[in-house]
PDB file of N, CA and C in Angstrom:
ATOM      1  N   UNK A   1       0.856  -1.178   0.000  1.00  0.00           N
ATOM      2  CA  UNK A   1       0.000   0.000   0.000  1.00  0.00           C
ATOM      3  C   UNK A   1       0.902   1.240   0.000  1.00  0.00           C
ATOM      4  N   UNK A   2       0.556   2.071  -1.102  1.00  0.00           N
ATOM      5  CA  UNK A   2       1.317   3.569  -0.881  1.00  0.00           C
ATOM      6  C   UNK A   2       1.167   4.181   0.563  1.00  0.00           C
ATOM      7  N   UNK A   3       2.158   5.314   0.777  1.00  0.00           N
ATOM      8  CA  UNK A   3       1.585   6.107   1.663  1.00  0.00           C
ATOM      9  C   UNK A   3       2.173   7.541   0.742  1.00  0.00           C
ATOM     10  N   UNK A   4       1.715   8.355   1.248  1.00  0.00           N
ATOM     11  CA  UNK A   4       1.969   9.841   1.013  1.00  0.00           C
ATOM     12  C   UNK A   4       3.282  10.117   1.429  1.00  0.00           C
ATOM     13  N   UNK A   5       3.876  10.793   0.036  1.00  0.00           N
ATOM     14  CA  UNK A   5       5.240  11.108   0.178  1.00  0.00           C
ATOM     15  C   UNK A   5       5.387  12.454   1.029  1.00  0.00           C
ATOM     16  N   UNK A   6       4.593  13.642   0.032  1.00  0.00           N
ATOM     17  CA  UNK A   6       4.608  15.134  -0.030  1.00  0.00           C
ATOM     18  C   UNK A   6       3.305  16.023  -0.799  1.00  0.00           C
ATOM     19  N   UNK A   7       3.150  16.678  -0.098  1.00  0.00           N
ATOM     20  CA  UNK A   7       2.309  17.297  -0.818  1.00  0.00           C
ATOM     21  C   UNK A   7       2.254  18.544  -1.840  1.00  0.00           C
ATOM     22  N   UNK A   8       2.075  18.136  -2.923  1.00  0.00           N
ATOM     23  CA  UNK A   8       2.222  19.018  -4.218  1.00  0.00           C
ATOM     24  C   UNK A   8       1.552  20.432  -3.984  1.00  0.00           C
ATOM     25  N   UNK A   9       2.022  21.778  -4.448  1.00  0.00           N
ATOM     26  CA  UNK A   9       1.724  22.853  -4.215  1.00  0.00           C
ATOM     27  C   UNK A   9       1.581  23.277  -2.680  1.00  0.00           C
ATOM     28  N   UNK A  10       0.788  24.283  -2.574  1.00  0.00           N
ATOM     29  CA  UNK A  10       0.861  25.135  -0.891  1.00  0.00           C
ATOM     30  C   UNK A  10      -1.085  23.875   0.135  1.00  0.00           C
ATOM     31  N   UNK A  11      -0.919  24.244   1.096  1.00  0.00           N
ATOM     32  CA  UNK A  11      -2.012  23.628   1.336  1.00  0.00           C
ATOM     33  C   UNK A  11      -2.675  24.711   1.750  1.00  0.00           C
ATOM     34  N   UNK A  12      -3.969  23.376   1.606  1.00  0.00           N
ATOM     35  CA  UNK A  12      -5.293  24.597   2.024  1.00  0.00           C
ATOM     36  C   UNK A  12      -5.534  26.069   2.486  1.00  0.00           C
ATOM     37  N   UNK A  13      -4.979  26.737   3.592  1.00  0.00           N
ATOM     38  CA  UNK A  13      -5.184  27.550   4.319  1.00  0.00           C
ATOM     39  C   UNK A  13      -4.281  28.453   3.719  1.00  0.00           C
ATOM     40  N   UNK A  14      -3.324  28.218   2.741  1.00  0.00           N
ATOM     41  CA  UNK A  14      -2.857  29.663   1.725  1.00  0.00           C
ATOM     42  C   UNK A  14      -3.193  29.397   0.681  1.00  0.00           C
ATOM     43  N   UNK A  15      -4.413  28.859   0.305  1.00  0.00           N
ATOM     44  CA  UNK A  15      -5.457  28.715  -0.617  1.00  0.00           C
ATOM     45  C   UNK A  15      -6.457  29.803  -0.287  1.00  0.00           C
ATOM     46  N   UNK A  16      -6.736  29.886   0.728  1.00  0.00           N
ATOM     47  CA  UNK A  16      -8.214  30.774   1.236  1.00  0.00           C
ATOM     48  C   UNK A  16      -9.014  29.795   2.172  1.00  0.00           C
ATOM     49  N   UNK A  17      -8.518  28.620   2.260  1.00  0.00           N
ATOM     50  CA  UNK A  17      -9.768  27.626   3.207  1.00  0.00           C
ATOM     51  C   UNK A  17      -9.278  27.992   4.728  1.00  0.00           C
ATOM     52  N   UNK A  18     -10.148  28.911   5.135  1.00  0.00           N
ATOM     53  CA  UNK A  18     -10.035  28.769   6.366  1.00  0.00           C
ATOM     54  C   UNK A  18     -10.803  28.175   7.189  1.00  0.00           C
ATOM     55  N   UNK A  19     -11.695  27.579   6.972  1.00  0.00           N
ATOM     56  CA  UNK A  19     -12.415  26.735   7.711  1.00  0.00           C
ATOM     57  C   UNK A  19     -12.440  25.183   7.709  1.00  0.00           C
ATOM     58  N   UNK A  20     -11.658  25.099   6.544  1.00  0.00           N
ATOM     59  CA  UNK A  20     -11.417  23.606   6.190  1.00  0.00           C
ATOM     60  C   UNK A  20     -12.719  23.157   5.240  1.00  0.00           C
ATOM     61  N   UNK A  21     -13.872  24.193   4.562  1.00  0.00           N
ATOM     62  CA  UNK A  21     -14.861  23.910   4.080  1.00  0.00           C
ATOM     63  C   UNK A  21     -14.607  23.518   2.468  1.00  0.00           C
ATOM     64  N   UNK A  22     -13.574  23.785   1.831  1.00  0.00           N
ATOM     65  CA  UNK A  22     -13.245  23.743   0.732  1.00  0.00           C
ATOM     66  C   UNK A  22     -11.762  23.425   0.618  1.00  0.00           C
ATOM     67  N   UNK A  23     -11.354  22.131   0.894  1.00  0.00           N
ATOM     68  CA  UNK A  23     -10.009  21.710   0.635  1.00  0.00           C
ATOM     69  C   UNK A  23      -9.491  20.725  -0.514  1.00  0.00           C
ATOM     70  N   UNK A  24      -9.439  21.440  -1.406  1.00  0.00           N
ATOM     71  CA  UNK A  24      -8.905  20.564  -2.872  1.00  0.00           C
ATOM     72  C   UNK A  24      -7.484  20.278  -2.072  1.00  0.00           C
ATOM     73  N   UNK A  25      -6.779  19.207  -2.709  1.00  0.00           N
ATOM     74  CA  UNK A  25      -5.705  19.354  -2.343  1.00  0.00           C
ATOM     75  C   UNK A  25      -4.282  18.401  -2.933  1.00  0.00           C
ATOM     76  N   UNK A  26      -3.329  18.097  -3.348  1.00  0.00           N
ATOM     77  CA  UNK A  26      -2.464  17.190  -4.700  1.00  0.00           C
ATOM     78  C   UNK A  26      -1.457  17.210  -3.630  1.00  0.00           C
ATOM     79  N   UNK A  27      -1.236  15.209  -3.474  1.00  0.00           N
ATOM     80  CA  UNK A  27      -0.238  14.430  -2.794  1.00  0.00           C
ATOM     81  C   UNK A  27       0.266  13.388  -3.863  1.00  0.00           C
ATOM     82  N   UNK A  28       1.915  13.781  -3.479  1.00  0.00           N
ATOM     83  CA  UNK A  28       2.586  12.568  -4.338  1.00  0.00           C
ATOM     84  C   UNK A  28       3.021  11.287  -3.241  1.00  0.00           C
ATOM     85  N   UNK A  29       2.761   9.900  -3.874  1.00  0.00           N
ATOM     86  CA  UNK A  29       2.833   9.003  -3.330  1.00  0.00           C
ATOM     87  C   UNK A  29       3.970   8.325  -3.112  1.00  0.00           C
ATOM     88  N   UNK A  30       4.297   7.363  -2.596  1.00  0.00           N
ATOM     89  CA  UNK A  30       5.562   6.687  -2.523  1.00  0.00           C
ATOM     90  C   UNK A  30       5.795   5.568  -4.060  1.00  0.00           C
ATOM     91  N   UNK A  31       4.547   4.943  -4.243  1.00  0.00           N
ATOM     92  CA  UNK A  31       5.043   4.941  -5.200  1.00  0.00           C
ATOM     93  C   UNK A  31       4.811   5.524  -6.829  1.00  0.00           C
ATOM     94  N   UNK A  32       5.076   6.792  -6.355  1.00  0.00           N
ATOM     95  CA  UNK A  32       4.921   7.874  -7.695  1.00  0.00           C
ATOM     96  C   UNK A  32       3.563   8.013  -7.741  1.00  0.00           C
ATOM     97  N   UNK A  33       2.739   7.605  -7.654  1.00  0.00           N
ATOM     98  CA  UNK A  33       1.293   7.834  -8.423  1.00  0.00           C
ATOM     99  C   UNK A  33       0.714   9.466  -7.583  1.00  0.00           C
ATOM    100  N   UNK A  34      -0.140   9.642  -7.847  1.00  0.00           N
ATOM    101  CA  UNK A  34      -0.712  11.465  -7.191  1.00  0.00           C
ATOM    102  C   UNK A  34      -2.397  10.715  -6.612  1.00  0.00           C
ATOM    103  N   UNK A  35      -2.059  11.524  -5.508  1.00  0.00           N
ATOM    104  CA  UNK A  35      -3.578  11.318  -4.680  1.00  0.00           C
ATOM    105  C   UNK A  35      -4.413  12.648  -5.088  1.00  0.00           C
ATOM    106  N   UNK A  36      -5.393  12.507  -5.371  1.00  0.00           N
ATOM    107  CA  UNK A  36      -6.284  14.349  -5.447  1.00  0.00           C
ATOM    108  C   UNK A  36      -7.340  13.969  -4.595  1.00  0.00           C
ATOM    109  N   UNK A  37      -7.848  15.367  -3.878  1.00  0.00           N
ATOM    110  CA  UNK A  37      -8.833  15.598  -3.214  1.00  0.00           C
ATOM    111  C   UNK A  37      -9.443  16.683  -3.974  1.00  0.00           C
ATOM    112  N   UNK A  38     -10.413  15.841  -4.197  1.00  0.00           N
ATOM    113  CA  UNK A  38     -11.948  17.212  -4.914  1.00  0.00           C
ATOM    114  C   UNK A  38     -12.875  16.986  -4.943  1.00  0.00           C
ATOM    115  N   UNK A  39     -13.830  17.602  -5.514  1.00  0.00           N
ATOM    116  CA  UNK A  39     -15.103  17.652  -5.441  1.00  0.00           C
ATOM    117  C   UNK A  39     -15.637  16.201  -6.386  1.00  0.00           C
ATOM    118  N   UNK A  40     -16.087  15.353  -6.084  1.00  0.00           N
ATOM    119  CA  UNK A  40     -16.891  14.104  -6.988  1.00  0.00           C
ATOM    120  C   UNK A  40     -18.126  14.281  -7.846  1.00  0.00           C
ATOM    121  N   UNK A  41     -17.284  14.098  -9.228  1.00  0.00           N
ATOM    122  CA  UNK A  41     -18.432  14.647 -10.334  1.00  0.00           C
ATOM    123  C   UNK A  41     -18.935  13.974 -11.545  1.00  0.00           C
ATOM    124  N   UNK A  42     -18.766  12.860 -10.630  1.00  0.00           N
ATOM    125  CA  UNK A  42     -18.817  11.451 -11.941  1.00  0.00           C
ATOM    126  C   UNK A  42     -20.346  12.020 -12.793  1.00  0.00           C
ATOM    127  N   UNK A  43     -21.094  11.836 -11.490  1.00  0.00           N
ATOM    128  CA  UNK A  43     -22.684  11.622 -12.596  1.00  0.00           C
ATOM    129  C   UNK A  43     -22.691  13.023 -13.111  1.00  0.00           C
ATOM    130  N   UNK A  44     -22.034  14.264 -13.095  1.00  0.00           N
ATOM    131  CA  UNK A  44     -22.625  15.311 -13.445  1.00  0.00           C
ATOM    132  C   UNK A  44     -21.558  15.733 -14.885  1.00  0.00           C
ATOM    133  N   UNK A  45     -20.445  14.805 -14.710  1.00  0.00           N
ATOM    134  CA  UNK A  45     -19.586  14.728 -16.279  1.00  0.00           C
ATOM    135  C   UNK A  45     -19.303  13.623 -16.620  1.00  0.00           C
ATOM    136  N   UNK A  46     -19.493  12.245 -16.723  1.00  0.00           N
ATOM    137  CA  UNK A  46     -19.294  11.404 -17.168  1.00  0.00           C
ATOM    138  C   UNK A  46     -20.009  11.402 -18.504  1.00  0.00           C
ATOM    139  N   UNK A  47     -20.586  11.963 -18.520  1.00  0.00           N
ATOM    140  CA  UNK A  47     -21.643  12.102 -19.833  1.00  0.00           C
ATOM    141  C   UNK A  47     -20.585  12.985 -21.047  1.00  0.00           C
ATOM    142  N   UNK A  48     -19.740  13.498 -20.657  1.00  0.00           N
ATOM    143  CA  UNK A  48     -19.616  15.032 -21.350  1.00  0.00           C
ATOM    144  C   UNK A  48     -17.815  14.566 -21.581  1.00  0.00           C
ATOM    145  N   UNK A  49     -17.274  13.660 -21.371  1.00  0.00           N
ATOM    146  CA  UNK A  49     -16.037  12.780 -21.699  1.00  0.00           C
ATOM    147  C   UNK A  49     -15.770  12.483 -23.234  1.00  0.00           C
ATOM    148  N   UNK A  50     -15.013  13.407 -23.840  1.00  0.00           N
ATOM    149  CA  UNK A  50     -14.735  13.329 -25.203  1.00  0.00           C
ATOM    150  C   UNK A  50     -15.128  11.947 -25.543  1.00  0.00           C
ATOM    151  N   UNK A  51     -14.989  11.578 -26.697  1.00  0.00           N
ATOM    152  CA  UNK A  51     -15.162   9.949 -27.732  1.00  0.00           C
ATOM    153  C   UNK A  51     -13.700   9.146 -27.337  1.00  0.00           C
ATOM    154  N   UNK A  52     -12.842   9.725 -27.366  1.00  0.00           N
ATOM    155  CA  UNK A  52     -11.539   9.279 -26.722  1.00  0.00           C
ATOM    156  C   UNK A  52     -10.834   8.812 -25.387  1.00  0.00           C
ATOM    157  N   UNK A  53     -12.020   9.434 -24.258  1.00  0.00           N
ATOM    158  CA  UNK A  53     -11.546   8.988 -23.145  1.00  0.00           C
ATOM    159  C   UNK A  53     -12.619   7.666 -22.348  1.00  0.00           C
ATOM    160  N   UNK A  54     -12.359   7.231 -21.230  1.00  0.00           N
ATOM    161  CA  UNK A  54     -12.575   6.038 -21.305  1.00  0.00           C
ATOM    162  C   UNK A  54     -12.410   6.123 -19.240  1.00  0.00           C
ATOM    163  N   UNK A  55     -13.421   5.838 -18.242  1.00  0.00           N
ATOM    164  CA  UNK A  55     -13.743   5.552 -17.295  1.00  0.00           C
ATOM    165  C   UNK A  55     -13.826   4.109 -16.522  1.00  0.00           C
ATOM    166  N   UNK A  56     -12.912   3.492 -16.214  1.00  0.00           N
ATOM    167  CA  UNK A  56     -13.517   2.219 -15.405  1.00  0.00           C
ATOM    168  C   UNK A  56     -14.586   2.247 -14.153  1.00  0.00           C
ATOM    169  N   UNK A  57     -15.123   1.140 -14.236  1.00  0.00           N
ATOM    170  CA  UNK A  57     -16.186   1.199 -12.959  1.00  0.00           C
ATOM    171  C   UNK A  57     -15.500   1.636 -11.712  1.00  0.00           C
ATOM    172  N   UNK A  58     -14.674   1.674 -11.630  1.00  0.00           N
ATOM    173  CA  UNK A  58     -13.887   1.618 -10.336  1.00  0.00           C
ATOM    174  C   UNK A  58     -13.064   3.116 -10.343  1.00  0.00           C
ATOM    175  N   UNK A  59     -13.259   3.793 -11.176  1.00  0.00           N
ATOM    176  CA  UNK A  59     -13.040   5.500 -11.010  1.00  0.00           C
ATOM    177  C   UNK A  59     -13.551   6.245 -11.311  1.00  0.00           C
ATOM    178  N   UNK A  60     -13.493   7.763 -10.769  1.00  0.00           N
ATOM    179  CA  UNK A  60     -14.129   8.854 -10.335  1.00  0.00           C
ATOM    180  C   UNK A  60     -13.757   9.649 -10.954  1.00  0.00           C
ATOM    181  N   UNK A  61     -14.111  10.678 -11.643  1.00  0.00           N
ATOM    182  CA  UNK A  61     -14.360  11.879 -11.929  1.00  0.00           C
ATOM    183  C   UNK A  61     -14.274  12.886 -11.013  1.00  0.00           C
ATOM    184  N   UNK A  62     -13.352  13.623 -10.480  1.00  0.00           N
ATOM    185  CA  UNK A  62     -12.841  14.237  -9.176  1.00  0.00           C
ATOM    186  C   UNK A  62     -12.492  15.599  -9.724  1.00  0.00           C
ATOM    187  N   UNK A  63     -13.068  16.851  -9.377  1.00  0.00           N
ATOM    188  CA  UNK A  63     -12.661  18.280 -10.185  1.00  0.00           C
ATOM    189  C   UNK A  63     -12.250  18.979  -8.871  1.00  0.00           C
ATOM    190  N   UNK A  64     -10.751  19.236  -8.760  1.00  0.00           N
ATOM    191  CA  UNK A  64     -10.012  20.606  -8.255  1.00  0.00           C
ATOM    192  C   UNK A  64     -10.148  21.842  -8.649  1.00  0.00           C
ATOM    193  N   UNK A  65      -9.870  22.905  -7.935  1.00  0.00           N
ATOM    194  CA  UNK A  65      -9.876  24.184  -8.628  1.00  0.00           C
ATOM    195  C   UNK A  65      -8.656  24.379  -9.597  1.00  0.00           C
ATOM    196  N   UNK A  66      -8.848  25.617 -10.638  1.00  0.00           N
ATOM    197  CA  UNK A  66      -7.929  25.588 -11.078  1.00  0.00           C
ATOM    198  C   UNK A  66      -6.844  26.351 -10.402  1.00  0.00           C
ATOM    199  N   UNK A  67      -7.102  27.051  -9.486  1.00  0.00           N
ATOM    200  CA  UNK A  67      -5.854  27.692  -8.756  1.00  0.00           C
ATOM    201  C   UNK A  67      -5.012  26.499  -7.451  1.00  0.00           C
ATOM    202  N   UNK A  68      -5.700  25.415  -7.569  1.00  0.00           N
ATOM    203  CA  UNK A  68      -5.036  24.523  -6.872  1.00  0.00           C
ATOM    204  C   UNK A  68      -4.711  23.680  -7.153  1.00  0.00           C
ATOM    205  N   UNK A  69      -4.046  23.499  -8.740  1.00  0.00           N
ATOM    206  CA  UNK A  69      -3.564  23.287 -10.355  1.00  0.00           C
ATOM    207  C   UNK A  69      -2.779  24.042 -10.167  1.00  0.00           C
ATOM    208  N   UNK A  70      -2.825  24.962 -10.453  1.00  0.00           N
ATOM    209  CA  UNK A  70      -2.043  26.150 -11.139  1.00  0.00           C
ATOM    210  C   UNK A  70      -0.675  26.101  -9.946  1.00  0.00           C
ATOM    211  N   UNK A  71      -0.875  26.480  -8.838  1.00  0.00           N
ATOM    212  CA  UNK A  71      -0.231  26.954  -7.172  1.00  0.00           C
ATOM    213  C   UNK A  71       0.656  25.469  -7.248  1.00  0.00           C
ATOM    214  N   UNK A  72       0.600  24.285  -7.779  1.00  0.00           N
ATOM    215  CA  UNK A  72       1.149  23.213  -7.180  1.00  0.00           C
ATOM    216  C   UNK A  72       2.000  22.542  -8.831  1.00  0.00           C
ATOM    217  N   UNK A  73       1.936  23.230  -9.572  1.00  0.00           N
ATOM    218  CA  UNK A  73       2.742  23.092 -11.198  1.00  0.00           C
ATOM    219  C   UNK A  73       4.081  23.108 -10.555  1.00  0.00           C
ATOM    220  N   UNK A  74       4.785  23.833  -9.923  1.00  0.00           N
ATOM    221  CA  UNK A  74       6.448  24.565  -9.569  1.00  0.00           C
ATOM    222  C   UNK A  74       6.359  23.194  -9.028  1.00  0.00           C
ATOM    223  N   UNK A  75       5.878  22.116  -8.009  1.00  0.00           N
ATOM    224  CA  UNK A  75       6.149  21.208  -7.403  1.00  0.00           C
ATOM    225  C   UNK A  75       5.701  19.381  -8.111  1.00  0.00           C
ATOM    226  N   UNK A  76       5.328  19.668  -8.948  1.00  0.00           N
ATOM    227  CA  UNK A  76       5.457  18.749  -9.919  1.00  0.00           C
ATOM    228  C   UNK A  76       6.029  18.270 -10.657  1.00  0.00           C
ATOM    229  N   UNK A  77       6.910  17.395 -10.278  1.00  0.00           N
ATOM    230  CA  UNK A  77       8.789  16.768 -10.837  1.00  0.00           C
ATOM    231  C   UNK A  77       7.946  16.494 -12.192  1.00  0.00           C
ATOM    232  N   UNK A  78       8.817  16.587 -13.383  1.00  0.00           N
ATOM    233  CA  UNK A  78       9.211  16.736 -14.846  1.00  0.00           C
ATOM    234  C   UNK A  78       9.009  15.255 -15.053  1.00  0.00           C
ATOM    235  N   UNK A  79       9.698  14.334 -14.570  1.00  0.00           N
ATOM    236  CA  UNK A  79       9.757  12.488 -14.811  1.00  0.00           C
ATOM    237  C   UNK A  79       9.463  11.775 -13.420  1.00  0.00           C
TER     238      UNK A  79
END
């Protein structure tokens, strides 16, 4: 089982969450893969998934902000 290496970009609370009500948030794992925390939006875009992309039963459709994208790019190793 992975565990969490580090967490990609700034966290929550120099985001604007001060209450903890809105915490998107991008962790790199031990072994390489990225954890995201967001909002779950399977049934409300699974529909709307170009002809090209492709969903297993077993994953989610998960939307971050884009400034908590954007804030965590500088910390996203290249390879």
């Amino acid at each position: 089982m992975p565990e969490i290496l580090r967490r990609i970009g700034p966290p929550p609370r120099e985001r604007g969450s001060l209450a903890g009500a809105n915490c998107p948030d991008i962790f790199e794992l031990t072994d390489g893969n990225f954890l995201v925390i967001g909002t779950e939006m399977t049934a409300d875009l699974d529909g709307e998934l170009p002809a090209d992309a492709a969903r297993a039963d077993y994953e989610r459709i998960v939307v971050i902000s884009r400034e908590t994208l954007i804030r965590a790019k500088a910390d996203i190793p290249d390879a």
